[in-house]
Protein backbone atom coordinates (compact mmCIF):
# COMPACT_ATOMS: atom_id res chain seq x y z
CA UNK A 1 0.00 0.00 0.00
CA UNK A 2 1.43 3.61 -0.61
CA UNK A 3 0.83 6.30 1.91
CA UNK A 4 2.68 9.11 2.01
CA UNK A 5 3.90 11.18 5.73
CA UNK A 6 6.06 14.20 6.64
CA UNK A 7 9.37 13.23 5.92
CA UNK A 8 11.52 11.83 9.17
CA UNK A 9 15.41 12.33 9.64
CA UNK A 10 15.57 7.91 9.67
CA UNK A 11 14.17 8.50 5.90
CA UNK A 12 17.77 10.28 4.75
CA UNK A 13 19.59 7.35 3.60
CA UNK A 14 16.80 6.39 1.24
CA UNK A 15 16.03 9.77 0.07
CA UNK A 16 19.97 10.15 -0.26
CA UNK A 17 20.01 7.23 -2.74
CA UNK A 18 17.16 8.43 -4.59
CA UNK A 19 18.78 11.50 -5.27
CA UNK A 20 22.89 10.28 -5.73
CA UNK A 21 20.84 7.65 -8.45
CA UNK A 22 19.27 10.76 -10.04
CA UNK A 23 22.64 12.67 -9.87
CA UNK A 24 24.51 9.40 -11.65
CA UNK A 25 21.93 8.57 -14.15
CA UNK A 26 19.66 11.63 -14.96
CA UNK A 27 19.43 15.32 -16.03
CA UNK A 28 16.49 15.91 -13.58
CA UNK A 29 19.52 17.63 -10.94
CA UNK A 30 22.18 19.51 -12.30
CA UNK A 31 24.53 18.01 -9.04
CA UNK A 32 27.67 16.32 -10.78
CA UNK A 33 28.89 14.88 -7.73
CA UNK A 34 26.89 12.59 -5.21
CA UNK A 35 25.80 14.03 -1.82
CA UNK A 36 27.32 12.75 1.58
CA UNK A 37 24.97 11.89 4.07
CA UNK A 38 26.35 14.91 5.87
CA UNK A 39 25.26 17.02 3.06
CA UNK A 40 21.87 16.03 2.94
CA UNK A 41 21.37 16.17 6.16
CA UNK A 42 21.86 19.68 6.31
CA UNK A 43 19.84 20.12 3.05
CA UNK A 44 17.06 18.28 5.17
CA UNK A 45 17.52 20.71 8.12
CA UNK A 46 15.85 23.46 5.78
CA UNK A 47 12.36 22.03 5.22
CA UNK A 48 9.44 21.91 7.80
CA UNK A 49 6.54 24.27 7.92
CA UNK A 50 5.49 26.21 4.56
CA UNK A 51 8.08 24.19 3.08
CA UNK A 52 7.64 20.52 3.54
CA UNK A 53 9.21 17.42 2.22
CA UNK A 54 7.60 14.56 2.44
CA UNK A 55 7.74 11.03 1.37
CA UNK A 56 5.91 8.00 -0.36
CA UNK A 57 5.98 4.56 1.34
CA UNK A 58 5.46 1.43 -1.06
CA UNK A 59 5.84 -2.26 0.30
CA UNK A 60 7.62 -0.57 3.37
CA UNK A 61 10.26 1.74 1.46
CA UNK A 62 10.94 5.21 0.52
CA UNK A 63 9.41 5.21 -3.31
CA UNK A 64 10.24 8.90 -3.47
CA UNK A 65 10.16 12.18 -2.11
CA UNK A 66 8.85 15.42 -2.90
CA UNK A 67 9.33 19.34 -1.46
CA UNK A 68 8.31 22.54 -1.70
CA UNK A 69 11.07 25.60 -1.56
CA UNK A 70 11.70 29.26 -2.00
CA UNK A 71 11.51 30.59 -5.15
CA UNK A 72 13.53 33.22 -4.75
CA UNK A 73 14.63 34.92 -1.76
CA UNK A 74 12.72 37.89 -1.89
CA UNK A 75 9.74 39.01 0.15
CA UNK A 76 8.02 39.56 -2.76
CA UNK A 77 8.04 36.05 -4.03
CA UNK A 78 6.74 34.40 -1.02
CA UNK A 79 3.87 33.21 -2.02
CA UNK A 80 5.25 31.37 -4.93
CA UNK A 81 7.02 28.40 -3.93
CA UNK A 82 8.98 25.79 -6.15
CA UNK A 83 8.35 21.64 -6.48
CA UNK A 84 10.97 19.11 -6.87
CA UNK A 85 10.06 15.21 -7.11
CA UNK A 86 11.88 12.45 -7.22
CA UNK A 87 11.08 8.91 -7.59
CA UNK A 88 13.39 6.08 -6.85
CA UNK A 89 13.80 3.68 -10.27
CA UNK A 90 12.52 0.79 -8.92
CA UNK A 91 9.23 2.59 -8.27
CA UNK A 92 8.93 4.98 -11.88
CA UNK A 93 5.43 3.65 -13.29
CA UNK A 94 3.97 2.78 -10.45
CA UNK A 95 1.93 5.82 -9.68
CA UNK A 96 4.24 7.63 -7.13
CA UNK A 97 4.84 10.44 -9.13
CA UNK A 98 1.25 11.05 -9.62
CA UNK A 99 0.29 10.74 -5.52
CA UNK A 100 3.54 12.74 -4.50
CA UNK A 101 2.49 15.34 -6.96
CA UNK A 102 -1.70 15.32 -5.49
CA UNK A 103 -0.06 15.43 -1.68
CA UNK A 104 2.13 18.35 -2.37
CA UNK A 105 -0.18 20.37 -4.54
CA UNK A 106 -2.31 20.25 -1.46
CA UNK A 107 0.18 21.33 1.27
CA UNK A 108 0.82 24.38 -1.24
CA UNK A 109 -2.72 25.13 -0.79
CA UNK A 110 -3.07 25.02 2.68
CA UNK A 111 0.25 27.06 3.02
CA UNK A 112 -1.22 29.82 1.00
CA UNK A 113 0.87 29.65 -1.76
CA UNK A 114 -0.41 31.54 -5.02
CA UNK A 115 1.93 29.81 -7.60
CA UNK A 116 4.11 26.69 -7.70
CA UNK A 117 7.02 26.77 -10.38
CA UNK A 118 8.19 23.17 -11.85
CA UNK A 119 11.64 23.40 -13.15
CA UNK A 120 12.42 20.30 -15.72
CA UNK A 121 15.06 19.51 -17.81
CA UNK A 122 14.54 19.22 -21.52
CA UNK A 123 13.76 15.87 -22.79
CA UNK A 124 12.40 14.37 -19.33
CA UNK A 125 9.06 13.73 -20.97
CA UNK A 126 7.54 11.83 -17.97
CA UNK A 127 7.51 14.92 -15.85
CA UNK A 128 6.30 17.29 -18.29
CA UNK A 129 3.33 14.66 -18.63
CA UNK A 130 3.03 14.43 -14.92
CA UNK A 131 3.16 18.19 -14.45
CA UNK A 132 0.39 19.01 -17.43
CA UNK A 133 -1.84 16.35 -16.27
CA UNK A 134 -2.09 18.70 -12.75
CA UNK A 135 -2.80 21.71 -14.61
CA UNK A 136 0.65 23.06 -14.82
CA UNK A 137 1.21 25.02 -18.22
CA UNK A 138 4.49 25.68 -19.89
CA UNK A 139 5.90 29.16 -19.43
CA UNK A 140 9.09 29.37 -20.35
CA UNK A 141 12.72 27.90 -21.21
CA UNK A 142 15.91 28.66 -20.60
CA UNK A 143 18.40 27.17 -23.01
CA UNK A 144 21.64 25.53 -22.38
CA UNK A 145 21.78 26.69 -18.84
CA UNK A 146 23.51 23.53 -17.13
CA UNK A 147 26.11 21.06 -18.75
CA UNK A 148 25.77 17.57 -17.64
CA UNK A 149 26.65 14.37 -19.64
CA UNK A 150 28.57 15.86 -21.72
CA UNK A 151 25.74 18.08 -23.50
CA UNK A 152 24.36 21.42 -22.92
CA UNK A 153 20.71 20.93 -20.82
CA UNK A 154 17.62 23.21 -21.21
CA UNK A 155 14.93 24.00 -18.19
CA UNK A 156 11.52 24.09 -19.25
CA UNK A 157 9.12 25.82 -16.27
CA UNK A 158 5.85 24.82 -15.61
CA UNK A 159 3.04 26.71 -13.91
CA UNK A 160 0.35 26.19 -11.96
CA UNK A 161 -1.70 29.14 -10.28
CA UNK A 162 -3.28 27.78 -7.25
CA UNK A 163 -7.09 28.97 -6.19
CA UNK A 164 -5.89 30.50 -2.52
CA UNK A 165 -7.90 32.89 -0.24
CA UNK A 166 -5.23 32.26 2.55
CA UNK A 167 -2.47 35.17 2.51
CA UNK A 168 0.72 34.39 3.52
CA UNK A 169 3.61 35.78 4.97
C-alpha cells in the first residue's frame, strides 16, 4: 500500500540514494557529484513548515520524495514556492509520481501559496506529462543553462496558479 507522511530524519539514507541515483543517471539535478549523508542532512535541516518534504511509502520503502522551496529569496516572491520530485527507479510507473504530486499540490494550498514553479530539464518527458496532467502550463525555457553528460541541458518551467484565499507571509 502507498501512503505518504512528513518526511523523518531515519528516511535520509533512502532519500539520499534516490537522489545520488538521479545525480549518476539523470538530467532531472544539475549536481555532478553525489551528496554525503552529511550534506543532505543539512539540506534536510531546511524544510518543515510552509516548506515541507515529504515522502511515499510502497511495500515498506521510501518510493520517493517530494518538497516545496523558496523561489527566490525575496519578500516579494513568497507566495510562490517551487516543487521538486523524485522517484526512486525501482518505483517509476507505479503511480508515485502522480500521488507525490496530489499530496504536495495540497500542502501548497493550505500554506497559501499563489503559484508553484516546476523546473524540468529538456527531454524528461515523464515529468512534463506528470506536471500538465495537474494543470501546470508551460511558461518558459531557458536554453543551455547547465552542462551535464557531456551536452548542454535546457529547463523548461511549468506553472500552476493555485485557487488561494489564505495570505501568507
Amino acid at each position: 500500500m502507498l501512503y505518504i507522511r512528513e518526511a523523518l530524519l531515519r528516511d535520509l539514507p533512502a532519500i539520499l540514494d534516490i537522489y545520488n541515483d538521479a545525480i549518476k543517471t539523470l538530467t532531472a539535478t544539475f549536481d555532478l557529484e553525489e551528496q554525503t549523508l552529511d550534506e543532505r542532512k543539512a539540506w534536510f535541516e531546511k524544510y518543515g513548515g510552509d516548506f515541507p518534504l515529504v515522502v511515499a511509502k510502497l511495500d515498506g520503502k521510501v518510493a520517493g520524495y517530494s518538497c516545496l522551496s523558496p523561489f527566490r529569496d525575496k519578500a516579494a516572491y513568497s507566495r510562490t514556492t517551487e516543487l521538486s520530485l523524485y522517484i526512486a527507479s525501482e518505483f517509476r510507473g507505479k503511480g508515485v509520481g502522480k500521488a507525490l504530486m496530489e499530496d504536495i499540490l495540497q500542502r501548497a494550498a493550505d500554506a497559501g501559496y499563489h503559484t508553484v514553479i516546476g523546473g524540468i530539464t529538456g527531454g524528461n518527458e515523464a515529468s512534463v506529462k506528470l506536471h500538465e496532467k495537474f494543470g501546470f502550463e508551460f511558461v518558459g525555457c531557458f536554453k543551455e543553462v547547465g552542462y551535464k553528460f557531456d551536452e548542454w541541458q535546457d529547463v523548461h518551467f511549468y506553472q500552476r496558479m493555485l485557487n488561494t484565499e489564505k495570505t501568507k507571509g
